[in-house]
C-alpha atoms as a PDB file:
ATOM      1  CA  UNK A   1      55.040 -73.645  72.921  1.00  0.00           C
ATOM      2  CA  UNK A   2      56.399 -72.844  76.236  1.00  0.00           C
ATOM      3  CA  UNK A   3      59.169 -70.941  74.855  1.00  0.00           C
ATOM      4  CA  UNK A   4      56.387 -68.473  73.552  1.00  0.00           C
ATOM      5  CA  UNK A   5      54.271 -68.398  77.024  1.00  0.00           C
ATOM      6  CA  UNK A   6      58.102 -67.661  78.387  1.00  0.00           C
ATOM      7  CA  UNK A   7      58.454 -64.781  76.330  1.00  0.00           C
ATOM      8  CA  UNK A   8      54.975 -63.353  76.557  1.00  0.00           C
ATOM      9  CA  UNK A   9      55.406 -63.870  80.581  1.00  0.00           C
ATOM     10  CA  UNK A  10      58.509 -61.773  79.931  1.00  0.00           C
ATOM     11  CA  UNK A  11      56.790 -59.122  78.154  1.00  0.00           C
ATOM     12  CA  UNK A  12      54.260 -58.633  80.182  1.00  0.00           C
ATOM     13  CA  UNK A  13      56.618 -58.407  83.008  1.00  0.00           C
ATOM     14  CA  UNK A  14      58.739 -55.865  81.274  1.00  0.00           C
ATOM     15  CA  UNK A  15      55.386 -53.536  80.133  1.00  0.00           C
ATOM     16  CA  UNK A  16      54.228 -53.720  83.727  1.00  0.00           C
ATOM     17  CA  UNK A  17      51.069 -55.382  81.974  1.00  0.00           C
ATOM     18  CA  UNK A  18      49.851 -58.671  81.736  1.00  0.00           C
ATOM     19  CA  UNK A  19      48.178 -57.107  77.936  1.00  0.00           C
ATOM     20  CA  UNK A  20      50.545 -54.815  76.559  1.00  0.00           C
ATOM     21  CA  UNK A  21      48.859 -51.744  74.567  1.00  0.00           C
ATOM     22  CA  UNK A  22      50.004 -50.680  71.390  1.00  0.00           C
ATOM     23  CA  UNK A  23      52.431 -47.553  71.699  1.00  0.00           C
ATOM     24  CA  UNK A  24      50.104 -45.767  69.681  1.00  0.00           C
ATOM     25  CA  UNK A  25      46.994 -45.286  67.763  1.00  0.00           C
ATOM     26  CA  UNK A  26      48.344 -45.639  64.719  1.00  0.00           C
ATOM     27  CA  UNK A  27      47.691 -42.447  63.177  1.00  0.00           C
ATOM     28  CA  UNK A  28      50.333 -41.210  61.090  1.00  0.00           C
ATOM     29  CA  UNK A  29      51.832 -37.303  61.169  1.00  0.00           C
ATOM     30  CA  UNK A  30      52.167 -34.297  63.678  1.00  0.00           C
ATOM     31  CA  UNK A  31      50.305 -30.795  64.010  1.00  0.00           C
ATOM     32  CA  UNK A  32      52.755 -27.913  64.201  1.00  0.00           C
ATOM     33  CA  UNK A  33      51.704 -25.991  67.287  1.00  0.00           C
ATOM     34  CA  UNK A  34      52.910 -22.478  66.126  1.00  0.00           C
ATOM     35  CA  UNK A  35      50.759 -22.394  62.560  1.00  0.00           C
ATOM     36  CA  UNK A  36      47.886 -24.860  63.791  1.00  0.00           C
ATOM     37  CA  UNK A  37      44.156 -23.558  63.686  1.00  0.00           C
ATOM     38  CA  UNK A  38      41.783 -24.962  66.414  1.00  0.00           C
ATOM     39  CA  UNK A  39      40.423 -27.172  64.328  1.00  0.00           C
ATOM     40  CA  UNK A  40      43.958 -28.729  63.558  1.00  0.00           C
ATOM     41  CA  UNK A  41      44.944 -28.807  67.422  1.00  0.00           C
ATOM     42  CA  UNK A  42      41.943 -30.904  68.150  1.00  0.00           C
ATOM     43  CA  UNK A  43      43.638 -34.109  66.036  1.00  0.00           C
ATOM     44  CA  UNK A  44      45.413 -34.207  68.889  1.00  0.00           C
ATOM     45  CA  UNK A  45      44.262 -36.783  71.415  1.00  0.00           C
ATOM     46  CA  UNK A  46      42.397 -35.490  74.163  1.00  0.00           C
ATOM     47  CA  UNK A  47      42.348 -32.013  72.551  1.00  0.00           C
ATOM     48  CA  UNK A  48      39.270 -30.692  72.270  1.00  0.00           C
ATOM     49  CA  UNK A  49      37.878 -26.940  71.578  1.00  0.00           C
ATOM     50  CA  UNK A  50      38.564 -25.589  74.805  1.00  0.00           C
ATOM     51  CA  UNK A  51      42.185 -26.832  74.762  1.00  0.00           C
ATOM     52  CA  UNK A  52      42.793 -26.012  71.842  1.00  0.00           C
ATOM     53  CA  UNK A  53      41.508 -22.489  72.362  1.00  0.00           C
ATOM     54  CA  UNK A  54      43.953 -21.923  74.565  1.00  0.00           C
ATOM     55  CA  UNK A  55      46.870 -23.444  73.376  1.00  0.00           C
ATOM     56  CA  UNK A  56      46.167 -20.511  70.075  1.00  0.00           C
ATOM     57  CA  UNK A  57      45.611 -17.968  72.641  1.00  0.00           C
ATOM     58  CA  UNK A  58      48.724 -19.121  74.630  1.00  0.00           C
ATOM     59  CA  UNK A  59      50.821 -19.168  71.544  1.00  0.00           C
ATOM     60  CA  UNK A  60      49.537 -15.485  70.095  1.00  0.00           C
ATOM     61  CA  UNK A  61      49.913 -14.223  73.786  1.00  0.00           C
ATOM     62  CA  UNK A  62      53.902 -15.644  74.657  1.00  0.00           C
ATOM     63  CA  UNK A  63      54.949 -16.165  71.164  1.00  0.00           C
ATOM     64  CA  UNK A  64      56.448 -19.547  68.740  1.00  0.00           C
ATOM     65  CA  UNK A  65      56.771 -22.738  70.809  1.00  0.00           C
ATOM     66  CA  UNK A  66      60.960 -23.297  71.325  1.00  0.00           C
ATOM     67  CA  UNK A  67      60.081 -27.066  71.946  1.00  0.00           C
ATOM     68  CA  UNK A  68      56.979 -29.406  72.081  1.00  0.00           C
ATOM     69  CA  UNK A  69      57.405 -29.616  76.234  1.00  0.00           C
ATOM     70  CA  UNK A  70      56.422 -25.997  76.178  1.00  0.00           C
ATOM     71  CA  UNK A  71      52.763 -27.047  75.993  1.00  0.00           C
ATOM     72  CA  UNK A  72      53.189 -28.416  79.516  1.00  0.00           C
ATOM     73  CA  UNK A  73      53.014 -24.319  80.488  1.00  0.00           C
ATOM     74  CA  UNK A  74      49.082 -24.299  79.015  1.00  0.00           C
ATOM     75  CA  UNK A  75      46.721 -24.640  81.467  1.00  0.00           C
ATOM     76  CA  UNK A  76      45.049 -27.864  80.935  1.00  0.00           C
ATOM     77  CA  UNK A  77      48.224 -29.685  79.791  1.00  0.00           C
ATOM     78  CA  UNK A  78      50.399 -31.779  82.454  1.00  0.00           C
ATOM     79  CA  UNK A  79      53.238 -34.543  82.048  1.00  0.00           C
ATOM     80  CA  UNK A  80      51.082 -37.284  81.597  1.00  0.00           C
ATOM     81  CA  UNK A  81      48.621 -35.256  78.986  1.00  0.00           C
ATOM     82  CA  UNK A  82      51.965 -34.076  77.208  1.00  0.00           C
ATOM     83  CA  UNK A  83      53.389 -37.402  77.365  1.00  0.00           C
ATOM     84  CA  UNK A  84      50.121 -38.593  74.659  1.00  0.00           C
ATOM     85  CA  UNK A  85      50.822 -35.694  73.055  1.00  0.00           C
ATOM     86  CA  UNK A  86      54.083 -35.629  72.008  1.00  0.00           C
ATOM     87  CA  UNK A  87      54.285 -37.993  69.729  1.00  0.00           C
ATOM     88  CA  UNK A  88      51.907 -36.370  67.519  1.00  0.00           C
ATOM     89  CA  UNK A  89      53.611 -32.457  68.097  1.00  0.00           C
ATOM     90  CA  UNK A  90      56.344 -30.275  66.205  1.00  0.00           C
ATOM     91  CA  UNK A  91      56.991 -26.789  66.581  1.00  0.00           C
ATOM     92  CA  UNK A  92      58.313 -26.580  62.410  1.00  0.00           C
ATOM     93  CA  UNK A  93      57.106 -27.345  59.234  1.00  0.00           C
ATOM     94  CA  UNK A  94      53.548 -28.534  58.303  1.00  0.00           C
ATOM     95  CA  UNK A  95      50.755 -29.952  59.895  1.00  0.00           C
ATOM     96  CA  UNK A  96      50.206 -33.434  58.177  1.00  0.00           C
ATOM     97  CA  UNK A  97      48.101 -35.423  60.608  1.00  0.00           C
ATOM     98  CA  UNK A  98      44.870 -35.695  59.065  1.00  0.00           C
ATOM     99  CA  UNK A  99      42.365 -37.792  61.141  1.00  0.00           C
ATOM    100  CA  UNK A 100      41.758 -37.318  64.946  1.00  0.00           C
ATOM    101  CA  UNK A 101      44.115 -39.341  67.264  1.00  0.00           C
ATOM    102  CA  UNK A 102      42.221 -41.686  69.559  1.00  0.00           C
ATOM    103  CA  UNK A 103      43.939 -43.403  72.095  1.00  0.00           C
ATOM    104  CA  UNK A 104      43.684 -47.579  73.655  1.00  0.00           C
ATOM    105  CA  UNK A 105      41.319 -47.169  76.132  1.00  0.00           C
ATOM    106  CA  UNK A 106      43.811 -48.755  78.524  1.00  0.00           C
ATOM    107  CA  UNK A 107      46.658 -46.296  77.138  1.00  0.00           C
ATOM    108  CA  UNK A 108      44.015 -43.113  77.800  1.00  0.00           C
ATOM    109  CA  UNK A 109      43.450 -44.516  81.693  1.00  0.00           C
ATOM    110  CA  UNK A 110      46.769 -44.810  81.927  1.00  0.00           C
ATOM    111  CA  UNK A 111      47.496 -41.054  81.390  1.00  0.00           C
ATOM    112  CA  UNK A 112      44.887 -39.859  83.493  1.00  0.00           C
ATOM    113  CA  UNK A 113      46.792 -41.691  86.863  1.00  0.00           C
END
């Protein structure tokens, strides 16, 4: 028993956390961001229409994305948005997420610091 309180102590420590959130939401795939529609882009978490808009009008304006960190040059994007992002971003093949990517609550606060 105290073995297991040491560890969980320990884990906590190491997340910074004393409840450490899952790493992600579970859902499973990416969305390419240089064949994505709108509708696609907004799987992404804390895409919505607007964002999404301009990450298409971005892309048809300046060409393929190189690399997923590219999004950090659409306005609206930053490290910490990009950082949730990037798990769920390619720039080849095909878009197989399927559901809409909603973040821990205490993962989502965390981004916007």
């Amino acid at each position: 028993m105290t073995r297991t309180i040491m560890t969980l102590a320990l884990a906590a420590l190491l997340t910074g956390s004393a409840f450490a959130a899952p790493a992600s939401s579970g859902a499973v795939g990416k969305v390419n961001i240089n064949t994505a529609s709108v509708e696609q882009l907004q799987l992404l978490p804390r895409v919505g229409p607007a964002l999404a808009q301009r990450i298409v009008d971005f892309r048809t304006a300046n060409g393929a994305f190189k690399a997923p960190e590219e999004l950090i040059a659409v306005r609206g994007i930053g490290e910490k948005s990009f950082a949730s992002l990037k798990p769920y971003v390619a720039v080849q093949g095909d878009t197989t997420l399927k559901e809409k990517v909603r973040l821990p609550r205490q993962t989502q606060e965390k981004a916007q610091k």
